[in-house]
C-alpha atoms as a PDB file:
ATOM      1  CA  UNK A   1      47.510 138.275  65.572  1.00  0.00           C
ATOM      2  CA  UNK A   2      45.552 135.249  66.077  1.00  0.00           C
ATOM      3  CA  UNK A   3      46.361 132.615  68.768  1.00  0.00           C
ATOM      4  CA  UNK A   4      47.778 129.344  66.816  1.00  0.00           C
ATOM      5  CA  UNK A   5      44.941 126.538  66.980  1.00  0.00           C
ATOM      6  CA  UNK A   6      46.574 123.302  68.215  1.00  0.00           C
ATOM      7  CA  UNK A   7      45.221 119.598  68.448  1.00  0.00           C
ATOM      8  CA  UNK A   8      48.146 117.522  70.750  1.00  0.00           C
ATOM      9  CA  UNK A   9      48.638 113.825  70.836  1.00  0.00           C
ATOM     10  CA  UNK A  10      50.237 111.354  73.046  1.00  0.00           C
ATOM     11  CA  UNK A  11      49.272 108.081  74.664  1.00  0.00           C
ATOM     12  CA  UNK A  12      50.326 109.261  78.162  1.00  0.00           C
ATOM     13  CA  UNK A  13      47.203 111.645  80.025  1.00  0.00           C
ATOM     14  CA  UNK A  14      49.943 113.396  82.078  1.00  0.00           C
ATOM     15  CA  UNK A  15      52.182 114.414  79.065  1.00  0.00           C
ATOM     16  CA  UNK A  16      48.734 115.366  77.631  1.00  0.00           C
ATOM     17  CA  UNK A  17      48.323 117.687  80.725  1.00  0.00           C
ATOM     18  CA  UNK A  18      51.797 118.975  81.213  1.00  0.00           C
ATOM     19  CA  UNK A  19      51.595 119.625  77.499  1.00  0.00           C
ATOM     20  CA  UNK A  20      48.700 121.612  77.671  1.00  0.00           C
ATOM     21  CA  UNK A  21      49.691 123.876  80.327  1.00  0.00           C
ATOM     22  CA  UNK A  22      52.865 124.843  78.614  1.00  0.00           C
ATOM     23  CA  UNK A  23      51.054 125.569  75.219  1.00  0.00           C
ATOM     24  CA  UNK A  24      48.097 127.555  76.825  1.00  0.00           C
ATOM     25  CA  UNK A  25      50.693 130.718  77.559  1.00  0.00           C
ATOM     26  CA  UNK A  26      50.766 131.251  74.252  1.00  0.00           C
ATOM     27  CA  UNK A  27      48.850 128.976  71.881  1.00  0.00           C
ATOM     28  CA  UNK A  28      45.109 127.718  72.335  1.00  0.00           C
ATOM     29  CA  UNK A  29      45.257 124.096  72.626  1.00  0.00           C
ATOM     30  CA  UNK A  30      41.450 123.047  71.295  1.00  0.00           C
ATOM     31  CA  UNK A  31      41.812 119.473  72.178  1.00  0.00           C
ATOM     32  CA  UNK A  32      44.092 116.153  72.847  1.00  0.00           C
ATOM     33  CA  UNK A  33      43.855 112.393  71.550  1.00  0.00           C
ATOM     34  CA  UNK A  34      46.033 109.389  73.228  1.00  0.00           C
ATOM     35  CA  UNK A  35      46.113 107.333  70.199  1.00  0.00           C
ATOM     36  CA  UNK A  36      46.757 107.609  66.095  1.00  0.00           C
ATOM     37  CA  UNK A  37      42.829 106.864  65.364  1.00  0.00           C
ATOM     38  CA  UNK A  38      41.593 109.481  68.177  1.00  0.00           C
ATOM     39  CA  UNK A  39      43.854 111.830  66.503  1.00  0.00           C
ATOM     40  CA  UNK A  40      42.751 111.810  63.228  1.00  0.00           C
ATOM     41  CA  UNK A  41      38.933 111.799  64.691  1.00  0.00           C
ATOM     42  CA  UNK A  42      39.618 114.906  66.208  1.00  0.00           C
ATOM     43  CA  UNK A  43      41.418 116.206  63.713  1.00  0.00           C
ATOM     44  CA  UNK A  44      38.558 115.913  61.590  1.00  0.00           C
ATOM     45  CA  UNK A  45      36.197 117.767  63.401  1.00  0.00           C
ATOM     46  CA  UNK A  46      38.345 120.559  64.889  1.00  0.00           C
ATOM     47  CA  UNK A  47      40.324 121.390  62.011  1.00  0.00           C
ATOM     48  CA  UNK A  48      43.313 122.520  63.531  1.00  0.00           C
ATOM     49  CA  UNK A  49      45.800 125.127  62.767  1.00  0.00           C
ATOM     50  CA  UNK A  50      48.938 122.376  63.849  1.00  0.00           C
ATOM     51  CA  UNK A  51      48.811 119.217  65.375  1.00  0.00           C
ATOM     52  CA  UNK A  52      51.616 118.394  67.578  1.00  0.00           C
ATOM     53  CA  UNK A  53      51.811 114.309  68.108  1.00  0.00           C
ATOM     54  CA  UNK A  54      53.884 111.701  69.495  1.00  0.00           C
ATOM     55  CA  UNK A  55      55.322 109.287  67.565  1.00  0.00           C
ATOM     56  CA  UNK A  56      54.613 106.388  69.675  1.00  0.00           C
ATOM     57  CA  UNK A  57      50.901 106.012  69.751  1.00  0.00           C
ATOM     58  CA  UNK A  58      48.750 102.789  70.585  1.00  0.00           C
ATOM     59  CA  UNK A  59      46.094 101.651  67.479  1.00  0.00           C
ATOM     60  CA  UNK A  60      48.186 103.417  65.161  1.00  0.00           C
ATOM     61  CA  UNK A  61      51.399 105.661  65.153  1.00  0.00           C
ATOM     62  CA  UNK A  62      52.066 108.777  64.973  1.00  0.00           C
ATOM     63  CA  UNK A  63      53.077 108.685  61.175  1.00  0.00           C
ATOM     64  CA  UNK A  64      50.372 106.686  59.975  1.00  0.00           C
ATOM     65  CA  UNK A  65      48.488 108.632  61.330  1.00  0.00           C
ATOM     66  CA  UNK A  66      49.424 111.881  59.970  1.00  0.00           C
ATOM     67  CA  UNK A  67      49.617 110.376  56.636  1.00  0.00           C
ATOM     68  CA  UNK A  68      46.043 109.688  56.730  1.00  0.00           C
ATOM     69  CA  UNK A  69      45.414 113.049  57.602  1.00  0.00           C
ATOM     70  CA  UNK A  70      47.045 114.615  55.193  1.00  0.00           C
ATOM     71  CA  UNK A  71      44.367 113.303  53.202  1.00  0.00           C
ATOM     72  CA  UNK A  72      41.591 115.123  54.459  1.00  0.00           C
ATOM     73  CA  UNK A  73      43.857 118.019  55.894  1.00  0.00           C
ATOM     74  CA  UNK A  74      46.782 118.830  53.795  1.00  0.00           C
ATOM     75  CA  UNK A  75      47.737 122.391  55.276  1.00  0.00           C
ATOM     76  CA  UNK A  76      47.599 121.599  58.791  1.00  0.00           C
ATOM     77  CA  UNK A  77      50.990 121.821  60.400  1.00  0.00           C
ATOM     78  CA  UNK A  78      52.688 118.619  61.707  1.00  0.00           C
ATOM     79  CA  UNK A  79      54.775 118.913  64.925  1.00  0.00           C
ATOM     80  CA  UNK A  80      56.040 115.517  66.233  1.00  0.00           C
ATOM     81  CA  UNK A  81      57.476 115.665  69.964  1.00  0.00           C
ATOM     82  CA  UNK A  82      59.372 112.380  70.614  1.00  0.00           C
ATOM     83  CA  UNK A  83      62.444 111.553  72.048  1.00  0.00           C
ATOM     84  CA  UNK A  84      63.146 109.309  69.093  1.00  0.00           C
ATOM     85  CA  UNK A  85      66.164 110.263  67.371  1.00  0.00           C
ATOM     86  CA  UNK A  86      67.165 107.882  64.723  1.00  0.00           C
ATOM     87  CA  UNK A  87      67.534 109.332  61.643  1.00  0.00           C
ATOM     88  CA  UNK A  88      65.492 106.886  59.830  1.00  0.00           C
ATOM     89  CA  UNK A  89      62.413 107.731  62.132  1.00  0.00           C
ATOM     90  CA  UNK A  90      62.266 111.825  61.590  1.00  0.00           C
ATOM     91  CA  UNK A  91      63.047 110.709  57.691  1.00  0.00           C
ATOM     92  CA  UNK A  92      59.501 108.659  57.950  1.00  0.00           C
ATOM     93  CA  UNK A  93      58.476 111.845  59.953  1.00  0.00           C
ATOM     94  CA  UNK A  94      58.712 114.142  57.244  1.00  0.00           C
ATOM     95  CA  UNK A  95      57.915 111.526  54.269  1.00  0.00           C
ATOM     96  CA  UNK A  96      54.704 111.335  56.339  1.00  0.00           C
ATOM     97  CA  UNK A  97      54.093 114.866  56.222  1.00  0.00           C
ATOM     98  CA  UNK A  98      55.681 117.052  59.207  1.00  0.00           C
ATOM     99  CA  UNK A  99      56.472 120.385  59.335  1.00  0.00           C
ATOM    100  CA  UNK A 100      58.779 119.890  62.229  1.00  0.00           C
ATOM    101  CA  UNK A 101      60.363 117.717  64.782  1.00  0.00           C
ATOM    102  CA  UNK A 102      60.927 118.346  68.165  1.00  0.00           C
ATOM    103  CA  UNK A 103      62.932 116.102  70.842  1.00  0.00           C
ATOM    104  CA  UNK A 104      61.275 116.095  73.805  1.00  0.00           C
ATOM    105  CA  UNK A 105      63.424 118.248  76.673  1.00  0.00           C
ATOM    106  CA  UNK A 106      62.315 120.625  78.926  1.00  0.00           C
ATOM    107  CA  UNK A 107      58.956 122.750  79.036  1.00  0.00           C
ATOM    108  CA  UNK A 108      61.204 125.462  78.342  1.00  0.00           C
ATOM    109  CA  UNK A 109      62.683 123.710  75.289  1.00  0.00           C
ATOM    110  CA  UNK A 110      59.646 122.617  74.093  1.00  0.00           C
ATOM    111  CA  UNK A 111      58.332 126.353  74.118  1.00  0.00           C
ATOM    112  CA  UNK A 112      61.208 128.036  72.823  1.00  0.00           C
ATOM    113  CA  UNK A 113      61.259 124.730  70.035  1.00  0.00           C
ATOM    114  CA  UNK A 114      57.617 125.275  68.773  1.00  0.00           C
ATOM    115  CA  UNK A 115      57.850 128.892  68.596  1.00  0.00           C
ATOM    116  CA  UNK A 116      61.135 128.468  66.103  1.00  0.00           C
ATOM    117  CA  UNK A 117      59.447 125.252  64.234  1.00  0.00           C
ATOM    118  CA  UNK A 118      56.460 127.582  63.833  1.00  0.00           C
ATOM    119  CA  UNK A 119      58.221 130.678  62.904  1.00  0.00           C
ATOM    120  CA  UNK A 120      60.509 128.615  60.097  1.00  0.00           C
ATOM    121  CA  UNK A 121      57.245 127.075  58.791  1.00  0.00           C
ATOM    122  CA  UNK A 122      55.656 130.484  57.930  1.00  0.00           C
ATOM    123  CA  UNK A 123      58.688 131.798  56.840  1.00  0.00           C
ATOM    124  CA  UNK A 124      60.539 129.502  54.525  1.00  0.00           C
ATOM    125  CA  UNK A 125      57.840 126.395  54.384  1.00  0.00           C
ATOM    126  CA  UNK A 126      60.620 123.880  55.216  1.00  0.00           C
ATOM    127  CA  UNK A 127      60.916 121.284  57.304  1.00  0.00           C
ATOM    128  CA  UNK A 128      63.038 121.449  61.013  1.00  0.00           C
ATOM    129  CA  UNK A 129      64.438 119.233  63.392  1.00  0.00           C
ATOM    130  CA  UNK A 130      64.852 121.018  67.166  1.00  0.00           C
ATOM    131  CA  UNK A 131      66.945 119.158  69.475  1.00  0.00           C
ATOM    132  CA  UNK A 132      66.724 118.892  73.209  1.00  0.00           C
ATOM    133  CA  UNK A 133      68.217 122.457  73.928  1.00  0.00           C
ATOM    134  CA  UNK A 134      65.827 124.523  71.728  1.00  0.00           C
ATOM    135  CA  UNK A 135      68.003 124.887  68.702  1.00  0.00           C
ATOM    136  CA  UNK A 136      68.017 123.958  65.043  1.00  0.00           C
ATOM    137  CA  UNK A 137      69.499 120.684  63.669  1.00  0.00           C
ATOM    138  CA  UNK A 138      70.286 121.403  60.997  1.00  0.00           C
END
């Protein structure tokens, strides 16, 4: 099966790195962006197979700027990894135009949490909300 194609976002290079590393076991990571206008550049001209952004984002957020990409690019995948939980905030998440949510945890977590968000995405084209420990909120 073919390796997932994924574009990742967030505003700290380190996170971008750490990120990276973790994904590369099992995904193909074909670039990164530190802010909501970078993102949807890139975007743009990789075409991605997912996206997985922060919410918090300098020029623009994370949910504007998926919901300008979902202009151009309405079936890529939207994975945000934040540790924002308010339930108002993954509401704007979705509205926006995510596939999933993930609260950022552990590399482990984070992992295990894409490979479910993923997984539930191909199989029942719903949205999902993964909490620190890897599992489901349901």
């Amino acid at each position: 099966m073919k390796r997932l194609r994924i574009l990742l976002c967030d505003d700290a290079a380190p996170a971008l790195s750490e990120l990276q590393s973790i994904l590369e076991l099992e995904y193909t990571v074909i670039g990164t962006a530190e802010d909501g206008q970078a993102l949807i550049a890139a975007a743009q001209a990789l075409r991605p197979d997912l996206v997985l952004t922060a919410i918090e984002l300098p020029r623009m957020d994370g949910i504007e700027a998926v919901q300008e990409l979902r202009k151009t690019l309405p079936n890529c995948r939207v994975i945000f990894h934040t540790c924002r939980t308010e339930p108002e905030v993954m509401a704007a998440a979705f509205s926006a135009g995510a596939t999933g949510y993930l609260i950022k945890g552990s590399s482990a977590s984070l992992l295990a949490g894409l490979r479910t968000v993923v997984q539930h995405a191909r199989d029942r084209h719903e949205e999902l909300v993964i909490g620190r420990n890897a599992h489901p909120m349901l």
